[in-house]
C-alpha atoms as a PDB file:
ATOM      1  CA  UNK A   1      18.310  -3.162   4.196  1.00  0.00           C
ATOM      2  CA  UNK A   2      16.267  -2.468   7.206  1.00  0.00           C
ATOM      3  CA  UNK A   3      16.550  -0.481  10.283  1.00  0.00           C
ATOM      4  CA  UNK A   4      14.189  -0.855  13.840  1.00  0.00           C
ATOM      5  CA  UNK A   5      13.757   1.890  15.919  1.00  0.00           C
ATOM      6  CA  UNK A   6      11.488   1.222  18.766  1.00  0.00           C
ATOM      7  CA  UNK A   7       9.642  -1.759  17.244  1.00  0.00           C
ATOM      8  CA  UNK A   8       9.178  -0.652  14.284  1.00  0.00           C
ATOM      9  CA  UNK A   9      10.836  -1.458  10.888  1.00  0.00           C
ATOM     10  CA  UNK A  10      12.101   0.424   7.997  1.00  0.00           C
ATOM     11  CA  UNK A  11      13.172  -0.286   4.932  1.00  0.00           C
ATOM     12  CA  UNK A  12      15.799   1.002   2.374  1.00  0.00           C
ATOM     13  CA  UNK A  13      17.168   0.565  -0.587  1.00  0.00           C
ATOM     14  CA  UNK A  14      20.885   1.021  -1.752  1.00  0.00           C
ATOM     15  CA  UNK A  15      21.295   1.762  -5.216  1.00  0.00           C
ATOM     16  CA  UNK A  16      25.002   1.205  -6.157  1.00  0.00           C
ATOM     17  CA  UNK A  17      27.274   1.616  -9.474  1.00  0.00           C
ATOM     18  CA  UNK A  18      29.516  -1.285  -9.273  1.00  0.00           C
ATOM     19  CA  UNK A  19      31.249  -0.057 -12.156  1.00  0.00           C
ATOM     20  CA  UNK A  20      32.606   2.638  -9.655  1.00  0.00           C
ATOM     21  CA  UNK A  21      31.739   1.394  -6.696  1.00  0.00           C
ATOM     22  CA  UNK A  22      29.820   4.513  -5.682  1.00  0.00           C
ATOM     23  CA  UNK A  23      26.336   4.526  -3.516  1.00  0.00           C
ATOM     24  CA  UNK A  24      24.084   6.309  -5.944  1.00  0.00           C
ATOM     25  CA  UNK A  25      21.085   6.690  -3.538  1.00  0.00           C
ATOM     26  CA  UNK A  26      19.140   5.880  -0.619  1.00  0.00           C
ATOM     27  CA  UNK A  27      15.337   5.190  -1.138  1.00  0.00           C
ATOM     28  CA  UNK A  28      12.277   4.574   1.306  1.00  0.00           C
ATOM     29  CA  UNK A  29      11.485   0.935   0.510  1.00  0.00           C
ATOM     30  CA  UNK A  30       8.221   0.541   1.855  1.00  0.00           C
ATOM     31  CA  UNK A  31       6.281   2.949  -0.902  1.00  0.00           C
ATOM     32  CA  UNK A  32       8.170   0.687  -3.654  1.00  0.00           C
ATOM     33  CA  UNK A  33       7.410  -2.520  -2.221  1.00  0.00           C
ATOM     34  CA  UNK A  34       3.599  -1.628  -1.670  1.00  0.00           C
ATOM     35  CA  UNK A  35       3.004  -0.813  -5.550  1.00  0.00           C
ATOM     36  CA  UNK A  36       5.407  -3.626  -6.947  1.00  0.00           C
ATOM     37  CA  UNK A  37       3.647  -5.848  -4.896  1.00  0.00           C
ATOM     38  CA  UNK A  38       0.029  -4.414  -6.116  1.00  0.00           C
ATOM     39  CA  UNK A  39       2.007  -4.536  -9.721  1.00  0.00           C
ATOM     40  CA  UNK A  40       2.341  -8.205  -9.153  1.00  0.00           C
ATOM     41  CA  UNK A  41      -1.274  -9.170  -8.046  1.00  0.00           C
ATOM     42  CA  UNK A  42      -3.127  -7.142 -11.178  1.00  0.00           C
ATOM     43  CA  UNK A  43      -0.389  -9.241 -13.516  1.00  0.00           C
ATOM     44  CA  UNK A  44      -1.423 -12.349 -11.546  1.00  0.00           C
ATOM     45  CA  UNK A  45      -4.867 -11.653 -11.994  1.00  0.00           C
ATOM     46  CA  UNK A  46      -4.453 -10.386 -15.883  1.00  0.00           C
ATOM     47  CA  UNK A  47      -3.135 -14.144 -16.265  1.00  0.00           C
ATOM     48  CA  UNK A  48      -4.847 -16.351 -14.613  1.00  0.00           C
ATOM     49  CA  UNK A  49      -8.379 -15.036 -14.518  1.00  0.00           C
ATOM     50  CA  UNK A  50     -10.700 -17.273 -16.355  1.00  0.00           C
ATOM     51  CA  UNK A  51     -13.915 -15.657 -17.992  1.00  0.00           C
ATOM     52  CA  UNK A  52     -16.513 -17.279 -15.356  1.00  0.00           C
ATOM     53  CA  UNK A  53     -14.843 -15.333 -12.446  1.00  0.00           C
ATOM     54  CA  UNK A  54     -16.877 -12.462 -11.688  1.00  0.00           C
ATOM     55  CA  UNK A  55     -16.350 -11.552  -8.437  1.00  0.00           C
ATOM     56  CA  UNK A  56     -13.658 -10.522  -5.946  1.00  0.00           C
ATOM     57  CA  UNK A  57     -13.029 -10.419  -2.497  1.00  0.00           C
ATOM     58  CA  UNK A  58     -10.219  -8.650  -0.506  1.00  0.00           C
ATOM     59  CA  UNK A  59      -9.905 -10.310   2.661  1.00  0.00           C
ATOM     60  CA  UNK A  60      -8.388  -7.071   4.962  1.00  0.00           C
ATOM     61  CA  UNK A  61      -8.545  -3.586   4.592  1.00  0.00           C
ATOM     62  CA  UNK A  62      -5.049  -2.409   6.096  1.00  0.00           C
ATOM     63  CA  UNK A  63      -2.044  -0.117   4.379  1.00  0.00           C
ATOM     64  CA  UNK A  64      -1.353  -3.194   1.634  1.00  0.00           C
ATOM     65  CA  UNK A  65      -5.244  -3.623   1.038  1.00  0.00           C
ATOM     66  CA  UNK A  66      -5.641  -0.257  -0.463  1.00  0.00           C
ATOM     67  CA  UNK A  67      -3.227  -0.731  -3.002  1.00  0.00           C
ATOM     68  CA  UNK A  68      -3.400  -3.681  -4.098  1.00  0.00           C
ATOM     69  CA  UNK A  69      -7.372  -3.105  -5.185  1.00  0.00           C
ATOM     70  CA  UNK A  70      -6.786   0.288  -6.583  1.00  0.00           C
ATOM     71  CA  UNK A  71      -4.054  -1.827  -8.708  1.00  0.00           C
ATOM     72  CA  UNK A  72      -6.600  -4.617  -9.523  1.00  0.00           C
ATOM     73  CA  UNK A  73      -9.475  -1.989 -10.477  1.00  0.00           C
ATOM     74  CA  UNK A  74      -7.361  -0.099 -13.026  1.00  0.00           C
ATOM     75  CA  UNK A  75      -6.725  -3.530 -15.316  1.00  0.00           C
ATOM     76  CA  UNK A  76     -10.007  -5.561 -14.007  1.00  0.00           C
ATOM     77  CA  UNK A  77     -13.051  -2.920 -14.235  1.00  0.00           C
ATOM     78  CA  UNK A  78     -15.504  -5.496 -15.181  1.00  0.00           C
ATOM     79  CA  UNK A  79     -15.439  -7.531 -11.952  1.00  0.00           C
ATOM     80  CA  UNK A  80     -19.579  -7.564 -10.965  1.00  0.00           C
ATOM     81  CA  UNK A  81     -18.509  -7.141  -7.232  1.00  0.00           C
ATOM     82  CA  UNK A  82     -15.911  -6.433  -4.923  1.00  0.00           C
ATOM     83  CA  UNK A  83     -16.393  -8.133  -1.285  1.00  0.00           C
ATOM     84  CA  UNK A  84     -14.900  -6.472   1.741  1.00  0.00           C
ATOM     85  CA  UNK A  85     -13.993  -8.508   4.420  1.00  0.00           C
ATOM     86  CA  UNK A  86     -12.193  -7.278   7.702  1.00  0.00           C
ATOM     87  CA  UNK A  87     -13.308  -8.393  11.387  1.00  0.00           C
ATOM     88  CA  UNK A  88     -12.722  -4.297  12.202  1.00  0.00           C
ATOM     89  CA  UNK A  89     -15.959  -2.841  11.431  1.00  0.00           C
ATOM     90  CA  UNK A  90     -15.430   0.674  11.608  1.00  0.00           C
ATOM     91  CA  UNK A  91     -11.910   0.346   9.503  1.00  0.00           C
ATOM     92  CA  UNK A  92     -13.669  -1.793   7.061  1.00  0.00           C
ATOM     93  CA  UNK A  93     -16.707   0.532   6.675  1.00  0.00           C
ATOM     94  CA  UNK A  94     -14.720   3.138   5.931  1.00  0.00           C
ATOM     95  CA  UNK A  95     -12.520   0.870   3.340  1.00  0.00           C
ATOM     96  CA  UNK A  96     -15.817   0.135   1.189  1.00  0.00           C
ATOM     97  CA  UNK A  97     -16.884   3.924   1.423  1.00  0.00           C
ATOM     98  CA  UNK A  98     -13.709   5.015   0.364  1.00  0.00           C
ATOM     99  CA  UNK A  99     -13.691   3.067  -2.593  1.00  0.00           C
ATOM    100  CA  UNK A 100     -17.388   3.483  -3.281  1.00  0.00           C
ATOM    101  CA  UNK A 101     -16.371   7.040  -3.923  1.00  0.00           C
ATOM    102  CA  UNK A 102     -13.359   6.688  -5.970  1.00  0.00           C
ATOM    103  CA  UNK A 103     -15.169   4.049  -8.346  1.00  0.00           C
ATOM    104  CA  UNK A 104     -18.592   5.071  -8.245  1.00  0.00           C
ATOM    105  CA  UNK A 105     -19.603   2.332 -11.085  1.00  0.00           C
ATOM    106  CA  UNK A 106     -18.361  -0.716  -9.457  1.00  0.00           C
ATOM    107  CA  UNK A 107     -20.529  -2.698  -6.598  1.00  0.00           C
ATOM    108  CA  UNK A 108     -18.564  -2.657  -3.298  1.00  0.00           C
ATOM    109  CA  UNK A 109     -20.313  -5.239  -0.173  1.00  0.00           C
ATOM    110  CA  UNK A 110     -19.028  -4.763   2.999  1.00  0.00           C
ATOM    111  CA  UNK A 111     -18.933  -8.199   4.739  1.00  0.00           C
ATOM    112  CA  UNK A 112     -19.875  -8.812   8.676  1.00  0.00           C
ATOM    113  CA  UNK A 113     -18.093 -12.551   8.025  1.00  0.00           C
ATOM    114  CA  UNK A 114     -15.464 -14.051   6.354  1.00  0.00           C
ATOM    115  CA  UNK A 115     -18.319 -16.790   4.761  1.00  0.00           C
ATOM    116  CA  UNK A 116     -20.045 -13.804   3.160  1.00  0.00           C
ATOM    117  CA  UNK A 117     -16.975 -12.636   1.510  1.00  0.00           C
ATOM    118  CA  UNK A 118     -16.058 -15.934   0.456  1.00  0.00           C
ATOM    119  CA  UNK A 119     -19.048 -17.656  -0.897  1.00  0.00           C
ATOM    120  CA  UNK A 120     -19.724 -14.884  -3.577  1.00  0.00           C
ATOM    121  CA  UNK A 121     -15.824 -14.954  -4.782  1.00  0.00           C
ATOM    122  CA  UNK A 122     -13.909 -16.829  -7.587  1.00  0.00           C
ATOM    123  CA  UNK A 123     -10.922 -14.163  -7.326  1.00  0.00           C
ATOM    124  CA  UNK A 124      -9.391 -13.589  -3.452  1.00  0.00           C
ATOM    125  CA  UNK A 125      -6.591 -11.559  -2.416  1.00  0.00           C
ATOM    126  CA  UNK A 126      -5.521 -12.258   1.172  1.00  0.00           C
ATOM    127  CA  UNK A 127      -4.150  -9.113   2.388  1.00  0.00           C
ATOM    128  CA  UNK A 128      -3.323  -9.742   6.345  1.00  0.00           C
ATOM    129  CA  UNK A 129      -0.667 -10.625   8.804  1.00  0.00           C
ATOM    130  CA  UNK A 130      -3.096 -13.188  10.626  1.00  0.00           C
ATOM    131  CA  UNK A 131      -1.367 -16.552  12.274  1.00  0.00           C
ATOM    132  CA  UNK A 132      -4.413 -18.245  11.636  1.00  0.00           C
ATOM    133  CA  UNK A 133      -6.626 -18.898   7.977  1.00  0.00           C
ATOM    134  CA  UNK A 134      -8.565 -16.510   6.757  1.00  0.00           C
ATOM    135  CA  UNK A 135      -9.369 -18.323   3.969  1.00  0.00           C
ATOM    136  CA  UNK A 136     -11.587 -21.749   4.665  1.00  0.00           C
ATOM    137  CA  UNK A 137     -11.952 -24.296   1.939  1.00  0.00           C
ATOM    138  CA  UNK A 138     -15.152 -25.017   3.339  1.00  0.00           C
ATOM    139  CA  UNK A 139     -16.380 -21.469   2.092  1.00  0.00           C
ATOM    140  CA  UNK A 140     -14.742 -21.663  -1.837  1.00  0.00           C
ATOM    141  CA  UNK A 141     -16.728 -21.891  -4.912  1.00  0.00           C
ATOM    142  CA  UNK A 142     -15.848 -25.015  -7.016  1.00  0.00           C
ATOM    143  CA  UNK A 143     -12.915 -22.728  -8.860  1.00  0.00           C
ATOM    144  CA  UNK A 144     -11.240 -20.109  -7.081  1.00  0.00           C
ATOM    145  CA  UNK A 145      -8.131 -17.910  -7.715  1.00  0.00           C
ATOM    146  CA  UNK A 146      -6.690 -16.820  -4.559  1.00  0.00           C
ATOM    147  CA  UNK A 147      -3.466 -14.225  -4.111  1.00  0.00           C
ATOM    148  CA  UNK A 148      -1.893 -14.856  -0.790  1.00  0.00           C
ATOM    149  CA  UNK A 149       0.295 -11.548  -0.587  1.00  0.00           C
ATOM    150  CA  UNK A 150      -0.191 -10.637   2.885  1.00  0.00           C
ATOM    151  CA  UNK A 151       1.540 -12.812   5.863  1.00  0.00           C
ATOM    152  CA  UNK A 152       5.254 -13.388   4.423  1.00  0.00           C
ATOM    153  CA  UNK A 153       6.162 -15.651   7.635  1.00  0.00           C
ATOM    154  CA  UNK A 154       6.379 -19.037   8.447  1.00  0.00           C
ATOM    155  CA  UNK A 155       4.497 -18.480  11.409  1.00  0.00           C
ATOM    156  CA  UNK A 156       1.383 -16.517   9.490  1.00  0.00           C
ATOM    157  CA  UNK A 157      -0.948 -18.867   7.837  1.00  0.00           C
ATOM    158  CA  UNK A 158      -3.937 -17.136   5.976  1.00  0.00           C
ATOM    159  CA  UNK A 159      -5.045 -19.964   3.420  1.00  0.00           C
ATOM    160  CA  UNK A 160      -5.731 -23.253   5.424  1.00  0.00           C
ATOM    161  CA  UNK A 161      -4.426 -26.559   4.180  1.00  0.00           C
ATOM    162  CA  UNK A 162      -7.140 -28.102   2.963  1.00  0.00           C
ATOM    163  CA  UNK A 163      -7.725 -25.871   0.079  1.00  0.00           C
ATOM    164  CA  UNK A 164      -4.258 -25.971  -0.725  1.00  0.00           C
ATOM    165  CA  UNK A 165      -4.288 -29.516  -0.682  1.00  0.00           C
ATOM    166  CA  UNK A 166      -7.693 -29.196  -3.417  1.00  0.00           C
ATOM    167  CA  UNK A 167      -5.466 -26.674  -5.334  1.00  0.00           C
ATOM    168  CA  UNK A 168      -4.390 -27.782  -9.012  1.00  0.00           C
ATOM    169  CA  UNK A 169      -1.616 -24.998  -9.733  1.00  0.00           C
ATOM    170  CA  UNK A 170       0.355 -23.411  -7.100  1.00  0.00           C
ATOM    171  CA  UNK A 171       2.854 -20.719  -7.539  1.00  0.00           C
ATOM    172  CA  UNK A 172       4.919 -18.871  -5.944  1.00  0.00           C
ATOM    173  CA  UNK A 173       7.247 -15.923  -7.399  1.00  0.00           C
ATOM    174  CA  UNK A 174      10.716 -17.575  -5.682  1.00  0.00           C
ATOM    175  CA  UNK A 175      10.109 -21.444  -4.814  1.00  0.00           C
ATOM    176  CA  UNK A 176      13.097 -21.310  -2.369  1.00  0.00           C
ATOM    177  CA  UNK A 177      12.222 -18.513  -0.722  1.00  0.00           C
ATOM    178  CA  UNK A 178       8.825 -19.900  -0.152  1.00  0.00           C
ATOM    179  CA  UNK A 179      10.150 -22.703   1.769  1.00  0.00           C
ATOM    180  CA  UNK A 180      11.627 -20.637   4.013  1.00  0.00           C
ATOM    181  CA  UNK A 181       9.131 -17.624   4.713  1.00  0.00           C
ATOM    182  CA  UNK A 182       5.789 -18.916   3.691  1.00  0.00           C
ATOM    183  CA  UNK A 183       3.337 -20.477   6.524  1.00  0.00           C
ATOM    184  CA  UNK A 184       0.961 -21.251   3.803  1.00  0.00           C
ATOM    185  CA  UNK A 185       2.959 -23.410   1.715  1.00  0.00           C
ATOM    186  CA  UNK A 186       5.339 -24.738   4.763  1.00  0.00           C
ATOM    187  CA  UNK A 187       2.398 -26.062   6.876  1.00  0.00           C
ATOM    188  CA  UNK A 188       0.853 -28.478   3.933  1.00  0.00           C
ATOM    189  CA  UNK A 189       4.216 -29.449   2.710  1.00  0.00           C
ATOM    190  CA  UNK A 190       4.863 -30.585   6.396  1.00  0.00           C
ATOM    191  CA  UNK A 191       2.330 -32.939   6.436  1.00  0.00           C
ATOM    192  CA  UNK A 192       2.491 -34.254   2.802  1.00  0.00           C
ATOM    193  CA  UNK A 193      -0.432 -32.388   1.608  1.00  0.00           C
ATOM    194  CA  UNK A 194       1.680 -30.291  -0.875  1.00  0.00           C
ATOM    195  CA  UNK A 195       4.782 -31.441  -2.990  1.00  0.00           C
ATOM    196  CA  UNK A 196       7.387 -28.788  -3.335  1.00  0.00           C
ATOM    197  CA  UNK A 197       8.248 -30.367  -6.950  1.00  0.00           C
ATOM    198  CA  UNK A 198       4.111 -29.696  -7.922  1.00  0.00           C
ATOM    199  CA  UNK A 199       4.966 -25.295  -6.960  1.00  0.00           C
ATOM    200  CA  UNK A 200       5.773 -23.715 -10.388  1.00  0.00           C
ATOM    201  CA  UNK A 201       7.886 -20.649 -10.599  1.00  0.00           C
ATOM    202  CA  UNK A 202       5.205 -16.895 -11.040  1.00  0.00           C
ATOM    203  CA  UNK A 203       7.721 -16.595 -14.195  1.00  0.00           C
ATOM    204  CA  UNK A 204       6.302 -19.949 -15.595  1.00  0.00           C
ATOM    205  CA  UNK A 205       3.091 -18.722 -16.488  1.00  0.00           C
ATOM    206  CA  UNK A 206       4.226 -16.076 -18.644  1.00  0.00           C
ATOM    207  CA  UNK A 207       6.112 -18.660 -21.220  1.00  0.00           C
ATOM    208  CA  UNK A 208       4.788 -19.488 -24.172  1.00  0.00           C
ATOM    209  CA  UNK A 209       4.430 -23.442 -23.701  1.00  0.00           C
ATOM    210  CA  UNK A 210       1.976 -22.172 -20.723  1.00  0.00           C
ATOM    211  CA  UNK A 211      -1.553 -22.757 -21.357  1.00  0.00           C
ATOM    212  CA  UNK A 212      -4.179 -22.511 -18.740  1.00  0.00           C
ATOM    213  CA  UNK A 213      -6.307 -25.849 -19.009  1.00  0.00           C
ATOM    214  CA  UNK A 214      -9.898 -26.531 -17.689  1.00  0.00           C
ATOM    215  CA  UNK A 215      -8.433 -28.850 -14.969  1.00  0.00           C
ATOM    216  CA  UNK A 216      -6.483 -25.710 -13.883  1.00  0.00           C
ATOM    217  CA  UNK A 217      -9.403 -24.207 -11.750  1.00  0.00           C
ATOM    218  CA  UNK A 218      -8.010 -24.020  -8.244  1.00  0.00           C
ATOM    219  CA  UNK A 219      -5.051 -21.592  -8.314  1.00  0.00           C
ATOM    220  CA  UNK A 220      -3.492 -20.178  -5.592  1.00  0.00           C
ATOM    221  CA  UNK A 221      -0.331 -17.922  -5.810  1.00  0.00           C
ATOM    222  CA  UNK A 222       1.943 -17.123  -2.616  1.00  0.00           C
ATOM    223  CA  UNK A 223       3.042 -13.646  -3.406  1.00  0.00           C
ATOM    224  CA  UNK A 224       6.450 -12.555  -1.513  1.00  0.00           C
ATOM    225  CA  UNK A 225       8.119 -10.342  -3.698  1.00  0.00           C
ATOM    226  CA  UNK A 226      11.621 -10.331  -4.631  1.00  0.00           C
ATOM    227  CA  UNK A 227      14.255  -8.128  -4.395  1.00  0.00           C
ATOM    228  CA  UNK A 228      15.597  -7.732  -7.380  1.00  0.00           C
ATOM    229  CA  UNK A 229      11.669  -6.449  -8.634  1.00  0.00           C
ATOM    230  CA  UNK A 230      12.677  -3.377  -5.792  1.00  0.00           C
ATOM    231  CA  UNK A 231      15.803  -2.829  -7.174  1.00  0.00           C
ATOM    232  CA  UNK A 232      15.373  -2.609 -10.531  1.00  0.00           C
ATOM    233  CA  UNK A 233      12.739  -0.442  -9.919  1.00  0.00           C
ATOM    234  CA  UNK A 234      14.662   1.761  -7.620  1.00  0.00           C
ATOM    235  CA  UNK A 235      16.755   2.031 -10.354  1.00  0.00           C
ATOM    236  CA  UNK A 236      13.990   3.380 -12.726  1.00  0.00           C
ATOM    237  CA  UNK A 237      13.162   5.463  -9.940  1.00  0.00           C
ATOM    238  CA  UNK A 238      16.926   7.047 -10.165  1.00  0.00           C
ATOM    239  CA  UNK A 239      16.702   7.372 -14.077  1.00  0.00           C
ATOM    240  CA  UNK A 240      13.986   9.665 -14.177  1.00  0.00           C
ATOM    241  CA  UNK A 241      15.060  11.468 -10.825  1.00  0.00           C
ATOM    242  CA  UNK A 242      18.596  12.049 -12.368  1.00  0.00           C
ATOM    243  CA  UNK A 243      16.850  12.728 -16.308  1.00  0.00           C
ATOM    244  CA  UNK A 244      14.483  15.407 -14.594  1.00  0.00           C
ATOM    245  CA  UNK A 245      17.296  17.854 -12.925  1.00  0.00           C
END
């Protein structure tokens, strides 16, 4: 549930017992969704990650950026360096020293251009709300994994459709609710540059029949979350609230 109070939104989550139909609690969504959602892209990562990929880039340095790397870190030290890309220069100079002081042994670069970021990368997180890409094919190493987690609109675009056109897995965590809130994967599908039938399921990858080929070098994910991730962690939330008094 959400509520907007002058412009801004906030977000909830009910926790019910349906066995008694009581409310069990109320909690702040917007904490919970931030980790889950860092949660998600260091799994992502964790799987899909192919030895050659040394570097990373995080493509914005607002209140999901922070997370989400601090996520990535803790289960990917060995990256060789971490490119910092925002076009706010003072916010983004103070996102790279930031992190140069809370993991003094990794490489931080703190990009004037997008190209710069890009160039250097084989693993991307996209972590904006930006209508237009942010992410140009033009720019990508031959293999690339890229995390799309940030614009969750079909009117925010930040991976353009040629490299998702070049792309030789796509996933997405909830296919239908893709085609209904993501700009990434609704713009090439539009013009035939993306079958919906080619998008595999994020829970996919973790079967056992899964293998990740050689051919399977140009991965893209569309991150959106899901509710039921929020609510069952709400619930473990609860548990350890209610085991602690």
């Amino acid at each position: 549930h959400y509520v907007v109070n002058n412009g801004k939104y906030f977000y909830y989550i009910y926790l019910y017992d349906f066995n008694d139909k009581n409310l069990l609690a109320i909690l702040e969504a917007e904490e919970i969704g931030r980790y889950r959602t860092a949660a998600v892209t260091a799994l992502a990562i964790n799987k899909l990650r192919t030895e050659n990929m040394n570097n990373l880039a995080v493509i914005g340095t607002g209140f999901q950026a922070h997370q989400q790397l601090k996520s990535v870190i803790a289960s990917n030290t060995d990256f060789e360096k971490i490119f910092i890309f925002s076009p706010n220069k003072s916010r983004r100079t103070k996102f790279v020293m930031d992190f140069q002081k809370l993991f003094s042994r990794q490489e931080f670069v703190n990009c004037s251009s997008m190209e710069e970021a890009l160039i250097n990368s084989d693993v991307i997180i996209t972590a904006t709300n930006s209508a237009t890409p942010v992410i140009n094919y033009n720019y990508l190493k031959d293999q690339y994994l890229i995390i799309g987690m940030g614009a969750a609109t079909p009117y925010c675009i930040e991976v353009d459709e040629e490299t998702i056109s070049n792309c030789n897995l796509v996933i997405a965590d909830d296919i239908d609710q893709a085609k209904s809130e993501s700009g990434d994967l609704l713009n090439p599908a539009s013009k035939g540059l993306l079958q919906w039938k080619d998008v595999i399921y994020f829970s996919d990858i973790f079967k056992t029949q899964f293998k990740l080929s050689e051919n399977k070098n140009k991965i893209f994910f569309k991150s959106l979350g899901i509710a039921t991730w929020d609510v069952s962690i709400a619930n473990d939330i609860y548990k350890k609230f209610i085991s602690s008094l």
